[in-house]
N, C-alpha and C. Protein backbone atom coordinates (compact mmCIF):
# COMPACT_ATOMS: atom_id res chain seq x y z
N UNK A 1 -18.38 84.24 -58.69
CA UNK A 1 -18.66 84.30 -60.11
C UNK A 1 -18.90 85.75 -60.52
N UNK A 2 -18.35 86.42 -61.38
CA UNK A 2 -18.82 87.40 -61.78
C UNK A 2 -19.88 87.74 -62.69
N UNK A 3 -20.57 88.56 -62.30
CA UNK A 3 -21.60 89.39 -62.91
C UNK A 3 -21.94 89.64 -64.70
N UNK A 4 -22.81 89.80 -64.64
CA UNK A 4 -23.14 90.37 -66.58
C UNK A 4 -21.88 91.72 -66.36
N UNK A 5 -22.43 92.71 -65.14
CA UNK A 5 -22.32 94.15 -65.27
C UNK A 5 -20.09 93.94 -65.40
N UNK A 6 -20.08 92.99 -64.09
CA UNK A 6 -18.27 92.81 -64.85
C UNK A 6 -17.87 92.75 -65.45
N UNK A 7 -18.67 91.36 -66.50
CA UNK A 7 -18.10 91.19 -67.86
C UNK A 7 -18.10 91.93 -68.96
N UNK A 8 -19.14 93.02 -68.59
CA UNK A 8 -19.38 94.60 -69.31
C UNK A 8 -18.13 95.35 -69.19
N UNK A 9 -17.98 95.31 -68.36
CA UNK A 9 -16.69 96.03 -68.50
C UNK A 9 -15.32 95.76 -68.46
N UNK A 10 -15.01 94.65 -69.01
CA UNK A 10 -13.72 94.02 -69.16
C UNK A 10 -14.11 92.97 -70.03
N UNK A 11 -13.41 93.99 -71.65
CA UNK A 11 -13.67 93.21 -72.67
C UNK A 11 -12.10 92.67 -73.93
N UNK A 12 -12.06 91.78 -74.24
CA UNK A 12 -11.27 91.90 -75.38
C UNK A 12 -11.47 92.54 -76.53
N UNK A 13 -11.12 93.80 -77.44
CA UNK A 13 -11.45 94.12 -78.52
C UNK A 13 -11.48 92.96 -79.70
N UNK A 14 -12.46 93.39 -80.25
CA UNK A 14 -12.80 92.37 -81.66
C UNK A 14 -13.83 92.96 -82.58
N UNK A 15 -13.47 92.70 -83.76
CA UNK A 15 -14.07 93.45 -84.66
C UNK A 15 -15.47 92.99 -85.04
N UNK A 16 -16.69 93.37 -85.17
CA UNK A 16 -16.25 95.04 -86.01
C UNK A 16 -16.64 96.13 -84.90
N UNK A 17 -17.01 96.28 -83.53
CA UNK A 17 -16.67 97.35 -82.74
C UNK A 17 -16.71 96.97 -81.22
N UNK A 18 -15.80 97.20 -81.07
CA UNK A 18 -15.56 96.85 -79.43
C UNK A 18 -16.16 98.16 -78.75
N UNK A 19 -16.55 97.59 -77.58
CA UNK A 19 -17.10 99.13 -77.05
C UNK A 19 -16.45 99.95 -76.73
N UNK A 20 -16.78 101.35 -77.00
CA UNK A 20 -15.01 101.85 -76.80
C UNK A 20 -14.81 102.59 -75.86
N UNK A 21 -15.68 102.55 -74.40
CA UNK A 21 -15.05 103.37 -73.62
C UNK A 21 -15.45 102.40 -72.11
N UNK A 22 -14.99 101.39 -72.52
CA UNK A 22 -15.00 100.02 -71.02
C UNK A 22 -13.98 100.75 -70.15
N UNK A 23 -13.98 99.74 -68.70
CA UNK A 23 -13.24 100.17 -67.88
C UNK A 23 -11.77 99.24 -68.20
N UNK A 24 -11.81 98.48 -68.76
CA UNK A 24 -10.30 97.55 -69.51
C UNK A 24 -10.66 96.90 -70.32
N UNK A 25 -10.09 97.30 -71.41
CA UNK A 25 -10.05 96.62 -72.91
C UNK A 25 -8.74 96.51 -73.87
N UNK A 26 -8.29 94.91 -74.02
CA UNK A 26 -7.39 94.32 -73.89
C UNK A 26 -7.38 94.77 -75.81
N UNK A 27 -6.54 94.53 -76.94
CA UNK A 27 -6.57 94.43 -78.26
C UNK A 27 -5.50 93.57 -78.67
N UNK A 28 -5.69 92.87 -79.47
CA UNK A 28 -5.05 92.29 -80.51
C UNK A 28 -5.15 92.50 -81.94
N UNK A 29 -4.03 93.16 -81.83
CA UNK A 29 -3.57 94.48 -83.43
C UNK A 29 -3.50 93.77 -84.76
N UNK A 30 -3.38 92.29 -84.25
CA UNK A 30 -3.22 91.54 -86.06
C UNK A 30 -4.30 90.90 -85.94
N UNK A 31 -5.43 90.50 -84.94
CA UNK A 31 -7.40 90.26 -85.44
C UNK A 31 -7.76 91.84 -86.04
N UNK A 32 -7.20 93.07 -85.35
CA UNK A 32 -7.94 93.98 -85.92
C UNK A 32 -7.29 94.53 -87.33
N UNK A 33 -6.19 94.16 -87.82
CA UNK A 33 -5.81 94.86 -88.69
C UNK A 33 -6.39 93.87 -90.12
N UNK A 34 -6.35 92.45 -89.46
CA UNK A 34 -7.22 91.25 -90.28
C UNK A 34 -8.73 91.85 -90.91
N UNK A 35 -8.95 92.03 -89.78
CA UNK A 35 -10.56 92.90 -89.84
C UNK A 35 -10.59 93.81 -91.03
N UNK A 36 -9.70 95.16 -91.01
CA UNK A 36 -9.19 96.54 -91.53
C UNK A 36 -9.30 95.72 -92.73
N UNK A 37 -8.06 94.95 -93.12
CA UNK A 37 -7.65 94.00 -94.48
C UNK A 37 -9.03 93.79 -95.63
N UNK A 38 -9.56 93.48 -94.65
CA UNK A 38 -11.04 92.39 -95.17
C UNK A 38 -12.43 93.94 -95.89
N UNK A 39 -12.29 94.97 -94.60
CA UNK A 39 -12.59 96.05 -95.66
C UNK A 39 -11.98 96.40 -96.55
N UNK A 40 -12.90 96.98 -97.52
CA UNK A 40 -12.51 98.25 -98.58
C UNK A 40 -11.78 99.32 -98.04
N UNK A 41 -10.81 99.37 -98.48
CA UNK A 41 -9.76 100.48 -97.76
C UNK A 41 -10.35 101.62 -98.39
N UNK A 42 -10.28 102.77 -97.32
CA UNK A 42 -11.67 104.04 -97.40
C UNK A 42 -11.13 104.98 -98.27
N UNK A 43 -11.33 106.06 -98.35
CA UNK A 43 -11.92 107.12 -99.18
C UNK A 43 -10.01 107.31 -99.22
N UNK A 44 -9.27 107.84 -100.61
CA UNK A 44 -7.89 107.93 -100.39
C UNK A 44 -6.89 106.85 -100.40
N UNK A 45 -7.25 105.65 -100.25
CA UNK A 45 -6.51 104.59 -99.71
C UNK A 45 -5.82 104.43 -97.99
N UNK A 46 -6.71 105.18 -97.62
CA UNK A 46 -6.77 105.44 -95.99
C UNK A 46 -8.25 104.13 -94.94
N UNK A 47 -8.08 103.84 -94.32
CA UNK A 47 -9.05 103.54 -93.71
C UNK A 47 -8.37 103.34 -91.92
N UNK A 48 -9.43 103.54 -91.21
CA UNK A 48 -9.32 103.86 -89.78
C UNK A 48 -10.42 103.09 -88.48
N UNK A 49 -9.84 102.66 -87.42
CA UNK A 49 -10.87 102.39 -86.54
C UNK A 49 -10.39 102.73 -84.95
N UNK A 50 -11.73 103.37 -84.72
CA UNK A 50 -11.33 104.17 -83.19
C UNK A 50 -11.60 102.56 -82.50
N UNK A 51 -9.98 102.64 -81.34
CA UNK A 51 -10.26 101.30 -80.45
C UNK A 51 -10.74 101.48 -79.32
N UNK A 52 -10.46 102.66 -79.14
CA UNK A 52 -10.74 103.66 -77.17
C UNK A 52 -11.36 104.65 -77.29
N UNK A 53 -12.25 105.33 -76.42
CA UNK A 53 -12.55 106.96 -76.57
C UNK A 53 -13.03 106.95 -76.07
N UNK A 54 -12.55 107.81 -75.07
CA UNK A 54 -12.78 108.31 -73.97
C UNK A 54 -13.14 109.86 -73.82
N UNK A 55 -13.64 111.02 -73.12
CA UNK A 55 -13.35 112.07 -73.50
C UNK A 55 -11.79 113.36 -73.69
N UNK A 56 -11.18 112.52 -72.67
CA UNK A 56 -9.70 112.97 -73.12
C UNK A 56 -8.78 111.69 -74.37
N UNK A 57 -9.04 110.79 -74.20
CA UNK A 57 -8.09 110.06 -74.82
C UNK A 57 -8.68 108.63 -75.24
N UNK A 58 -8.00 109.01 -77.05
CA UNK A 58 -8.19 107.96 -77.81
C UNK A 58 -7.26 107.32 -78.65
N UNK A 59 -7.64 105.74 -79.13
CA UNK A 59 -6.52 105.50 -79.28
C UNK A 59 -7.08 104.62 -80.89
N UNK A 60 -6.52 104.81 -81.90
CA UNK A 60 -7.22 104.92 -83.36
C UNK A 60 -6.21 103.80 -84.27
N UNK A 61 -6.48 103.14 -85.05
CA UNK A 61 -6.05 102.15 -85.80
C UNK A 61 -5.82 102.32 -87.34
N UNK A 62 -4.96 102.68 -87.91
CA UNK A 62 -4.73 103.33 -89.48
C UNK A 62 -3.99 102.02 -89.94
N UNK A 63 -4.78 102.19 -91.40
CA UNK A 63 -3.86 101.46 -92.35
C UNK A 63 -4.08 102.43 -93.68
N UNK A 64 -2.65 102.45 -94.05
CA UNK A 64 -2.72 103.19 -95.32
C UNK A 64 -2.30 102.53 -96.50
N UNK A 65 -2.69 102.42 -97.79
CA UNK A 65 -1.91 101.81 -99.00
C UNK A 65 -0.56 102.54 -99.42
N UNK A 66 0.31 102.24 -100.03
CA UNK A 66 1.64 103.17 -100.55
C UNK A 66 0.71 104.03 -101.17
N UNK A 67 1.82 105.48 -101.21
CA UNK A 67 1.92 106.38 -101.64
C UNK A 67 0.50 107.19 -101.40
N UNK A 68 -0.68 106.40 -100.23
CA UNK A 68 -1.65 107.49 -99.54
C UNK A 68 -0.77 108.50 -98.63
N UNK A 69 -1.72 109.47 -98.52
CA UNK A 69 -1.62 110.44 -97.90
C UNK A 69 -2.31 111.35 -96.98
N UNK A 70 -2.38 111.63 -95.77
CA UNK A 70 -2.99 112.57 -95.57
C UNK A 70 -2.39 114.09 -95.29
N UNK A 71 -3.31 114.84 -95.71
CA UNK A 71 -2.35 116.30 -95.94
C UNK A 71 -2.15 116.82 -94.44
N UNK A 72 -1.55 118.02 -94.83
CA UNK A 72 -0.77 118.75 -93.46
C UNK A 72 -2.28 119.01 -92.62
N UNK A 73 -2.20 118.65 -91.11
CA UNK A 73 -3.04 119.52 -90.34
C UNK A 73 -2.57 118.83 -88.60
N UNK A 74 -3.44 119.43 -87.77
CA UNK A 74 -2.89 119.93 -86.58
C UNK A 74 -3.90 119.09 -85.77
N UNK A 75 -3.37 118.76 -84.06
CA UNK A 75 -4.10 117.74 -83.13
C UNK A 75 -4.78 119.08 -82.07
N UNK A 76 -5.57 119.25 -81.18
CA UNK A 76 -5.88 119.63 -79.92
C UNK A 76 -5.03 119.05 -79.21
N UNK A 77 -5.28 117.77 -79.10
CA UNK A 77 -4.25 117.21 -78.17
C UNK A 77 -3.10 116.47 -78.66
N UNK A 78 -2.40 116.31 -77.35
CA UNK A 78 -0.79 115.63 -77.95
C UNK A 78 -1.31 113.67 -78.58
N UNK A 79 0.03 113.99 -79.36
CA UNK A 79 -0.65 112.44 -80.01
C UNK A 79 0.80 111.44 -80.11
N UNK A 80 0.63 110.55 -80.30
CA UNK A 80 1.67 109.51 -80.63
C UNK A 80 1.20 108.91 -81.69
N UNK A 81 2.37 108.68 -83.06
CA UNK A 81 2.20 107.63 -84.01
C UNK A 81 3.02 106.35 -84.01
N UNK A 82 2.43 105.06 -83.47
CA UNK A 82 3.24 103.91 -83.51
C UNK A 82 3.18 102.89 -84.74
N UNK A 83 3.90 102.94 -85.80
CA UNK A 83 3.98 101.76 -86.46
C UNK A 83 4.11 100.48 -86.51
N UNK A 84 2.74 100.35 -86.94
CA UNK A 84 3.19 98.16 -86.42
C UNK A 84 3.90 97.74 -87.67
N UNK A 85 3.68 97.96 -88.87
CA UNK A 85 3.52 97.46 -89.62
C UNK A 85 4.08 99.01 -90.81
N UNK A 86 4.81 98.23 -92.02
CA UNK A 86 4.92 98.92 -93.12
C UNK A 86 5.98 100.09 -92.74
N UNK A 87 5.92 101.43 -93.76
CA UNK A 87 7.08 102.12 -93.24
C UNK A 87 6.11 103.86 -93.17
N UNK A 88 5.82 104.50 -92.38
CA UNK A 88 5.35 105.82 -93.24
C UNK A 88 6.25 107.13 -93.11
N UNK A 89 6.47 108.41 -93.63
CA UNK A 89 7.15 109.23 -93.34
C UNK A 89 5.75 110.48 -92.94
N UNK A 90 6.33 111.57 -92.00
CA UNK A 90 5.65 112.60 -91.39
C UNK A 90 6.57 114.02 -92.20
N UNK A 91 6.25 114.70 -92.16
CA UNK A 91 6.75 116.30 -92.27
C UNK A 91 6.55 116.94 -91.22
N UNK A 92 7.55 117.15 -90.45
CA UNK A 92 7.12 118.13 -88.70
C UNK A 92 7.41 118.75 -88.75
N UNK A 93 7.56 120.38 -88.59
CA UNK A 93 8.14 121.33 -88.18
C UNK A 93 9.42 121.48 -89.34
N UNK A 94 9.36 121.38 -90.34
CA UNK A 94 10.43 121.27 -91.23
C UNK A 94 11.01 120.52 -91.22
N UNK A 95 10.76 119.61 -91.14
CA UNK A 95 11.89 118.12 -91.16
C UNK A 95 11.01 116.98 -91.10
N UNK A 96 11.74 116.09 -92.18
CA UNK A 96 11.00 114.66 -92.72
C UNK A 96 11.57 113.69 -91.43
N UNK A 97 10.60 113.26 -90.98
CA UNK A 97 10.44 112.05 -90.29
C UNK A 97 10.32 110.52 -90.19
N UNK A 98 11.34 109.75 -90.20
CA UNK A 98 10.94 108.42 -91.36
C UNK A 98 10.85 107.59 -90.15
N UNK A 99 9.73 106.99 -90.37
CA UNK A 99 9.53 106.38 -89.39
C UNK A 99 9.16 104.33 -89.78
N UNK A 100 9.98 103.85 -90.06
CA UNK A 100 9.61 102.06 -91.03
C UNK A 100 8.87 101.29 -89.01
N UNK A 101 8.03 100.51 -89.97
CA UNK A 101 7.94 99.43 -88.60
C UNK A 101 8.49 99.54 -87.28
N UNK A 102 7.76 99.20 -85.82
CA UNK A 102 8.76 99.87 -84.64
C UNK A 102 9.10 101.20 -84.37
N UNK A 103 8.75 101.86 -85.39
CA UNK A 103 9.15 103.34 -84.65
C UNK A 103 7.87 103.82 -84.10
N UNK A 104 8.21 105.17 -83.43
CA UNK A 104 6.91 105.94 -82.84
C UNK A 104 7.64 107.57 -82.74
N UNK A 105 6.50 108.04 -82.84
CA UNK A 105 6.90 109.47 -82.53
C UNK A 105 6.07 109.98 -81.92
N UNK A 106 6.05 111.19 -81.11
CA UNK A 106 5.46 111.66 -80.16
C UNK A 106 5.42 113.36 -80.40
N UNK A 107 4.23 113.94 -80.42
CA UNK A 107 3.92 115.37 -80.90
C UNK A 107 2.98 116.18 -79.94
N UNK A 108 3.62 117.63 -79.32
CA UNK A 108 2.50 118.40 -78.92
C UNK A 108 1.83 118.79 -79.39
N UNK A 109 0.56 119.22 -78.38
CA UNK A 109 -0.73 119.77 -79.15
C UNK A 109 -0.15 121.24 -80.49
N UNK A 110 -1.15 120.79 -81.54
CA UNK A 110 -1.44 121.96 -82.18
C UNK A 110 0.17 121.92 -83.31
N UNK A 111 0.94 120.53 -83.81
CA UNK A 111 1.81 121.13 -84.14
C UNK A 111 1.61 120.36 -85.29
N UNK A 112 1.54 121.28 -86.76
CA UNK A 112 1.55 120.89 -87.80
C UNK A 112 2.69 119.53 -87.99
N UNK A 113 1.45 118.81 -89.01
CA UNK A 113 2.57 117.75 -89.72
C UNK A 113 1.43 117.05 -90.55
N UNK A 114 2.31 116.45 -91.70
CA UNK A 114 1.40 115.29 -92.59
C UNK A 114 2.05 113.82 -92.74
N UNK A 115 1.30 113.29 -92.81
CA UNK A 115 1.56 111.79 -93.19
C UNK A 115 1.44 110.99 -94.76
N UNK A 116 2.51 110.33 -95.06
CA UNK A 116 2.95 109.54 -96.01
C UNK A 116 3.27 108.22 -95.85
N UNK A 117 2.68 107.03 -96.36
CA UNK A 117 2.59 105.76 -96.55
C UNK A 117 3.33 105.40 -97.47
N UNK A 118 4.70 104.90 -97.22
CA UNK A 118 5.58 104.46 -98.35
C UNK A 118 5.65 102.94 -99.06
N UNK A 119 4.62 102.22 -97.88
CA UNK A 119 3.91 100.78 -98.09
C UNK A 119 3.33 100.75 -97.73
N UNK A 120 2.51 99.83 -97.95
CA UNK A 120 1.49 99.41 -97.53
C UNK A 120 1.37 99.27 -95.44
N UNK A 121 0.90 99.89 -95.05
CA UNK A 121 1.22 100.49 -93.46
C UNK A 121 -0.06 100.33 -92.32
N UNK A 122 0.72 100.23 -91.41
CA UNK A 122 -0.53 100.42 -90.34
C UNK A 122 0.26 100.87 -88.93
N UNK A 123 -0.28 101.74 -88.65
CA UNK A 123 0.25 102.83 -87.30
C UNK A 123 -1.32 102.66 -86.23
N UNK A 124 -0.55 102.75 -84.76
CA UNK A 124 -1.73 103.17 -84.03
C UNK A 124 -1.51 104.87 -83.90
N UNK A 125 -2.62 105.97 -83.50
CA UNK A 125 -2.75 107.12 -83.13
C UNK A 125 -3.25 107.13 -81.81
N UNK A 126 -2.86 107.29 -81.02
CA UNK A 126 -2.95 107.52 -79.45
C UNK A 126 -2.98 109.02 -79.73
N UNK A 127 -4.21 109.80 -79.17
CA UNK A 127 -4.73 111.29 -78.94
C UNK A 127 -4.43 111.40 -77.27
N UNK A 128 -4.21 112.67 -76.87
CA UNK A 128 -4.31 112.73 -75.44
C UNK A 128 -4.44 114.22 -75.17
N UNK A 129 -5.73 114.65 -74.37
CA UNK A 129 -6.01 116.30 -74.17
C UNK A 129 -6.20 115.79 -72.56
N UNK A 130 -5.43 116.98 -71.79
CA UNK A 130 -5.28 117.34 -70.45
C UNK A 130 -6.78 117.82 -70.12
N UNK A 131 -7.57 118.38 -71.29
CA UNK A 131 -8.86 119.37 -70.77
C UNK A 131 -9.95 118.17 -71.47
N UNK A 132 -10.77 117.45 -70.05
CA UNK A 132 -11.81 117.16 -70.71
C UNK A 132 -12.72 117.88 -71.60
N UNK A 133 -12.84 119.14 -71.36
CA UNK A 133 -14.18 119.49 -72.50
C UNK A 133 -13.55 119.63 -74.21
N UNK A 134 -12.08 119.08 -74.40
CA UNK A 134 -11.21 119.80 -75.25
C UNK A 134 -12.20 118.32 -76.80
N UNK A 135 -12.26 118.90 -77.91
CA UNK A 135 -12.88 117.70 -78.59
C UNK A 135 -11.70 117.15 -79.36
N UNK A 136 -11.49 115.60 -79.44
CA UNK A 136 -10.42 114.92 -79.56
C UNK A 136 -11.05 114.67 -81.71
């Protein structure tokens, strides 16, 4: 039979905060985006929830309304944007990035870009720094 201290650390995420730095933690993206839904979408028409974090690597839950935005700025560490849901476009390095449902893109550290919600959207952000002391 396993332990309290096991079941501590092997959890299913569920809202409103899973613990976020277990040793395996499983998610299901449409209870949490249900969750997201049910809030007030935050400051901008942006709202966000960290699912992982660790000190190198985290892995973050966005939903944006059309035509939010967040302006141009830059990661420490390399990041991935996966769209579950909706369509959003990026600006990278001079060039528009369209990315609808199913896509993902993948960016090194430190490289400008902004994000655009052309519907109503929801992307995961996977962060990843090689240097633990680096702040995510």
């Amino acid at each position: 039979m396993a332990s309290d201290q096991e079941h501590a650390e092997s959890r299913t995420a569920g809202s409103p905060q899973p613990s976020l730095g277990e040793t395996m933690l499983t998610v299901n993206w449409q209870s949490e985006l249900d969750w997201l839904r049910r809030e007030n979408t935050g400051e901008n028409g942006r709202l966000s929830k960290t699912i992982v974090k660790y000190p190198n690597f985290s892995v973050v839950l966005m939903v944006m309304k059309p035509e939010a935005k967040f302006p141009e700025h830059k990661s420490a560490g390399r990041i991935s944007v996966q769209v579950l849901k909706g369509h959003i476009q990026m600006h990278v390095l001079g060039s528009l990035v369209d990315l609808p449902a199913g896509n993902l893109v993948a960016l090194d550290r430190g490289v400008l870009h902004d994000v655009e919600a052309l519907d109503e959207s929801a992307f995961v952000l996977t962060i990843f720094s090689s240097e633990t002391g680096e702040k995510l």
